[in-house]
N, C-alpha and C. Protein backbone atom coordinates (compact mmCIF):
# COMPACT_ATOMS: atom_id res chain seq x y z
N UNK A 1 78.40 101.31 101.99
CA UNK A 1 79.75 101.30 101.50
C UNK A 1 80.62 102.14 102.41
N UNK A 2 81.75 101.85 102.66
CA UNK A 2 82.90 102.33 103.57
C UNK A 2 84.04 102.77 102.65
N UNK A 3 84.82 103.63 102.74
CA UNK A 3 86.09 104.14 102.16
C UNK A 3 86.88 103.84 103.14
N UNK A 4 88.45 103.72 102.48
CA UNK A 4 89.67 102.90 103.38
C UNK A 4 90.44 103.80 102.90
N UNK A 5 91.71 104.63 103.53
CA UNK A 5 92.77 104.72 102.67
C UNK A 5 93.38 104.71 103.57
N UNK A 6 94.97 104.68 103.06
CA UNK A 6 96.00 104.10 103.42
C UNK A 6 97.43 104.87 102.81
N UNK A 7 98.18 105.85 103.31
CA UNK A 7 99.05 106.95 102.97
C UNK A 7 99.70 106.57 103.56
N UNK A 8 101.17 105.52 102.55
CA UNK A 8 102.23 105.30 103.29
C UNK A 8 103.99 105.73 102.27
N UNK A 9 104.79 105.49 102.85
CA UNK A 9 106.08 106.35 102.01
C UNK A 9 106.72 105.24 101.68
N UNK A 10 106.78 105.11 100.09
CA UNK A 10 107.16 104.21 99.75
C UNK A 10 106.63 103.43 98.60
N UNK A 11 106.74 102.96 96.96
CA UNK A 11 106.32 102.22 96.89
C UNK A 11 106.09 100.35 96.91
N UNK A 12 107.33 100.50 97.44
CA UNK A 12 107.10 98.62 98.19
C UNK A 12 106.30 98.65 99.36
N UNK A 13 106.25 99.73 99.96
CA UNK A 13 105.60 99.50 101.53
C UNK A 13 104.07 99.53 101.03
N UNK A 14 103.42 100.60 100.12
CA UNK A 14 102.55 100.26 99.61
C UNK A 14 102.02 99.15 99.07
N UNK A 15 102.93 98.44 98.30
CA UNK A 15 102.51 97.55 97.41
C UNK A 15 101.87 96.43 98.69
N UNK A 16 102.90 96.03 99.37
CA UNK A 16 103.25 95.11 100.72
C UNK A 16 101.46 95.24 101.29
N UNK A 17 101.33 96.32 101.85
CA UNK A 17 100.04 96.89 102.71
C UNK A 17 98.90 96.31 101.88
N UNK A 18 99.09 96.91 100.59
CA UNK A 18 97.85 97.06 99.62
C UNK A 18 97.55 95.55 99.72
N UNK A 19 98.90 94.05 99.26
CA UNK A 19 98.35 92.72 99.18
C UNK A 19 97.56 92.49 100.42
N UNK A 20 98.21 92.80 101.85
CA UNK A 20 97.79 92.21 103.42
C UNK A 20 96.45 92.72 102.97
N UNK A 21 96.31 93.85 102.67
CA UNK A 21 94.80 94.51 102.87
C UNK A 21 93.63 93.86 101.78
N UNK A 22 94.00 93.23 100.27
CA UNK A 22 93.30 92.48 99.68
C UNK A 22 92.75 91.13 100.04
N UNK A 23 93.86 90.89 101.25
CA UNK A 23 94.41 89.36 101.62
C UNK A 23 93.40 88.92 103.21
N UNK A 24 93.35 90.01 103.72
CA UNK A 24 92.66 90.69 104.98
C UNK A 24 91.69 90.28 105.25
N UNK A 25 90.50 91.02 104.06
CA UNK A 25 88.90 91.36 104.27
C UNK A 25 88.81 91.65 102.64
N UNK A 26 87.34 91.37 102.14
CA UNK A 26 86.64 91.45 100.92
C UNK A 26 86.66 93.05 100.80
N UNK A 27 87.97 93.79 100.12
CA UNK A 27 87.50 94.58 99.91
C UNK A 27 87.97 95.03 98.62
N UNK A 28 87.89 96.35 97.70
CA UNK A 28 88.18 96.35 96.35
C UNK A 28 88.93 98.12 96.04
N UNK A 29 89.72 97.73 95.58
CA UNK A 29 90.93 99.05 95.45
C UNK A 29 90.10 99.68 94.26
N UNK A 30 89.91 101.02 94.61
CA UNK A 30 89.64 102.02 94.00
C UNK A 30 90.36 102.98 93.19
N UNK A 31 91.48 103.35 93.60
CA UNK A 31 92.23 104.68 93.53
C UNK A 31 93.78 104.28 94.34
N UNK A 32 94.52 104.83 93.73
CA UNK A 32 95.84 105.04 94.04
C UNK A 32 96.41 106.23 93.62
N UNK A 33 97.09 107.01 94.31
CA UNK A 33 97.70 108.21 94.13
C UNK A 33 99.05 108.05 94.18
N UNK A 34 100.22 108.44 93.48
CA UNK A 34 101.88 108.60 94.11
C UNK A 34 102.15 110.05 94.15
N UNK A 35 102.87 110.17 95.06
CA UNK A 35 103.47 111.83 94.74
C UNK A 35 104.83 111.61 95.29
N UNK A 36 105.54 112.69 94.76
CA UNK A 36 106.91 112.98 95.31
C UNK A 36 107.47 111.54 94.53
N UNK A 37 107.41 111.63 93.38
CA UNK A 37 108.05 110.57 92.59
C UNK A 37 108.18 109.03 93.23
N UNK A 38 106.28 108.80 94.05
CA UNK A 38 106.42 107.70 93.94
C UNK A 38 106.41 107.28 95.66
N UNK A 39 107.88 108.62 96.38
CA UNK A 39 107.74 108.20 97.39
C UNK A 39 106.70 108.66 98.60
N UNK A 40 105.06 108.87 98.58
CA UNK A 40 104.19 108.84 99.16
C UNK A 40 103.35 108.36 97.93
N UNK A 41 102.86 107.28 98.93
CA UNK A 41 101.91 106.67 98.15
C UNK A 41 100.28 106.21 99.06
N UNK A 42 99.75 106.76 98.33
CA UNK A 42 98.00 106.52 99.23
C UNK A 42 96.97 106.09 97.90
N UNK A 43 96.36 104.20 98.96
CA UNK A 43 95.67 103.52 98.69
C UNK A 43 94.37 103.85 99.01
N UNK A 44 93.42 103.53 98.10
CA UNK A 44 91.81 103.68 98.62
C UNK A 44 91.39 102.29 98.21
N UNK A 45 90.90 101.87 99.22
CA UNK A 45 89.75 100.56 99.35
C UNK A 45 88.68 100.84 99.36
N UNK A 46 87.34 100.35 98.81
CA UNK A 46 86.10 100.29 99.63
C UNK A 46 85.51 98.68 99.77
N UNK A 47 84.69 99.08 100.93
CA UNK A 47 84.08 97.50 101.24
C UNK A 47 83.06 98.30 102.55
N UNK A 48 82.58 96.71 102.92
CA UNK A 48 81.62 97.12 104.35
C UNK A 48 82.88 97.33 105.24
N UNK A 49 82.03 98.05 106.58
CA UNK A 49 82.55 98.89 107.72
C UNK A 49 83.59 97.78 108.45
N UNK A 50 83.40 96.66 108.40
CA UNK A 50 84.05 95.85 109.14
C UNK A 50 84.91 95.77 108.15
N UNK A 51 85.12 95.35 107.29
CA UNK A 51 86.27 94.61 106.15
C UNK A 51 87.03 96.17 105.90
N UNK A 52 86.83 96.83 105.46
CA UNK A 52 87.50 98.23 105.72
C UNK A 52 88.57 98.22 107.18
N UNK A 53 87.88 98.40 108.00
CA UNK A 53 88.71 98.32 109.03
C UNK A 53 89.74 97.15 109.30
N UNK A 54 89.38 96.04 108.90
CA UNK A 54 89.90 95.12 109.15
C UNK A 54 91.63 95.19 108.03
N UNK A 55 90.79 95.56 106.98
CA UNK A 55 92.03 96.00 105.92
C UNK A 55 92.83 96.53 105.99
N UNK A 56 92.31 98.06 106.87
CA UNK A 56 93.45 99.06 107.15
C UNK A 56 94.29 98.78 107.93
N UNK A 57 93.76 97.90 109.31
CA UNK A 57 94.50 97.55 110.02
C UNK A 57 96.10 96.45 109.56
N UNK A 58 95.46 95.47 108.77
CA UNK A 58 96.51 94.50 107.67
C UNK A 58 97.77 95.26 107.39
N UNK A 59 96.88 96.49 106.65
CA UNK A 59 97.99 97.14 105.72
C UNK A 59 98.87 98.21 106.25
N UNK A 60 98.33 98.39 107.35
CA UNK A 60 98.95 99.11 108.41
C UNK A 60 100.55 98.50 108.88
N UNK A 61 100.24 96.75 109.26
CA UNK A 61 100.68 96.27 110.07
C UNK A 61 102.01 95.90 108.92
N UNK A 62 101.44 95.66 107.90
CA UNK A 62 102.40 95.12 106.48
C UNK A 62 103.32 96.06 106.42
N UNK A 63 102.97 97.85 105.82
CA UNK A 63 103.82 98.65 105.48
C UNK A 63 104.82 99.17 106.61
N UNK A 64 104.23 98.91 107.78
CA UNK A 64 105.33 99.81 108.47
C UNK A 64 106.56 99.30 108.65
N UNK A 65 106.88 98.21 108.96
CA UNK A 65 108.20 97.73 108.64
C UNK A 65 109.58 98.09 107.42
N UNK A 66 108.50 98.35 106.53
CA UNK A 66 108.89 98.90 105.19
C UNK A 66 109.29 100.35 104.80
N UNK A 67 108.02 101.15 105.65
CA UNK A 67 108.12 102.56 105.24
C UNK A 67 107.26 103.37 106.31
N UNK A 68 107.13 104.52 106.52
CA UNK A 68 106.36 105.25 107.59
C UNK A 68 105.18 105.05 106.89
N UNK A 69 104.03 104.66 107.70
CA UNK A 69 102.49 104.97 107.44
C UNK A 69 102.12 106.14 107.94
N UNK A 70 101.83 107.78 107.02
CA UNK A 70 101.58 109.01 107.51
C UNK A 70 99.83 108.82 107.88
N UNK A 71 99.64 108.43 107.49
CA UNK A 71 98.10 108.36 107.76
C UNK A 71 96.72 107.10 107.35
N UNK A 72 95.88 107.35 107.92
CA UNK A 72 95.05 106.03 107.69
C UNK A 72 93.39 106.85 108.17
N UNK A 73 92.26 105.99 107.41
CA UNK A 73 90.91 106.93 107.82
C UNK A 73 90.46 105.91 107.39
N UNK A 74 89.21 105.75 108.03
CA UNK A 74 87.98 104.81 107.50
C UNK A 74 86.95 105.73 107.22
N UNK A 75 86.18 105.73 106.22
CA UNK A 75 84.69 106.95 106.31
C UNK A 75 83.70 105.71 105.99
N UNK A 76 82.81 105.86 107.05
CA UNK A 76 81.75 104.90 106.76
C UNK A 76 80.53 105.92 106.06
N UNK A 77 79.78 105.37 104.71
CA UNK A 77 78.34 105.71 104.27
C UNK A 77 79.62 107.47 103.74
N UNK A 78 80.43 107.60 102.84
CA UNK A 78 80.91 108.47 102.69
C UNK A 78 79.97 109.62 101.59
N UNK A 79 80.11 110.95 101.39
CA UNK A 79 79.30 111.70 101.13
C UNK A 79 79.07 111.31 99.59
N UNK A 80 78.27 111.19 98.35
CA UNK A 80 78.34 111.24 97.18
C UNK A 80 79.35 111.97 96.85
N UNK A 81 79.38 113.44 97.19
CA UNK A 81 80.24 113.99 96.29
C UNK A 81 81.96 113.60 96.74
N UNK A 82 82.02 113.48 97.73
CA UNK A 82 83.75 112.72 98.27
C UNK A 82 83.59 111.68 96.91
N UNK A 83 82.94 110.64 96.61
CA UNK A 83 82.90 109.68 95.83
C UNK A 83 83.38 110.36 94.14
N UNK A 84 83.03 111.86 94.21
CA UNK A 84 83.53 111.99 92.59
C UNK A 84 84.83 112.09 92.54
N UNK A 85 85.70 112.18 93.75
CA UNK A 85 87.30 112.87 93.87
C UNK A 85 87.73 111.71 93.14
N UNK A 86 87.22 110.23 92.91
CA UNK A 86 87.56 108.64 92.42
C UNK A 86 87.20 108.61 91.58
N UNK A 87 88.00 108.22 90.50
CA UNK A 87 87.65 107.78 88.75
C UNK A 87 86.99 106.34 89.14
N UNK A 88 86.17 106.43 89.74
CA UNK A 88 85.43 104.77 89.74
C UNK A 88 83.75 104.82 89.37
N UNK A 89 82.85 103.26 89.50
CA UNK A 89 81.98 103.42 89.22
C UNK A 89 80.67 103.33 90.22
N UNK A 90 81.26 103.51 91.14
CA UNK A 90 80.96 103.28 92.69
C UNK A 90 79.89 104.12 92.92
């Protein structure tokens, strides 16, 4: 399993990224965070190492037009405990 996220300003630019990145590669949204009322917003995907990447790249390419993308990470084989920071069942 691979972790994706995706920290961009905005939530249309998010939203935008998040479809390219569903739309992309087989991968499955985990977690979403907003702060600053919304305007930073960071997506988590997981999937295999390729579809991850392939995603981020999508959603990369989607949001920036829209809004600044502050950041982006792939963690491949990520640690168990990184995995509890996610209300998921992963």
């Amino acid at each position: 399993m691979t972790l994706g996220l995706l920290e961009v300003e905005g939530l249309v630019a998010a939203i935008e990224g998040l479809d390219a990145m569903l739309k992309a590669a087989d991968v499955r949204l985990v977690h979403t965070e907003e702060r600053l009322g919304g305007r930073l917003v960071t997506i988590v995907v997981v999937g295999t190492v390729s579809a991850v990447s392939a995603a981020i790249e999508a959603g990369k390419a989607a949001a920036s037009p829209l809004g600044k993308v502050y950041g982006d990470e792939v963690i491949a084989n990520p640690h168990s405990e990184v995995m509890k920071f996610f209300d998921t069942d992963i």
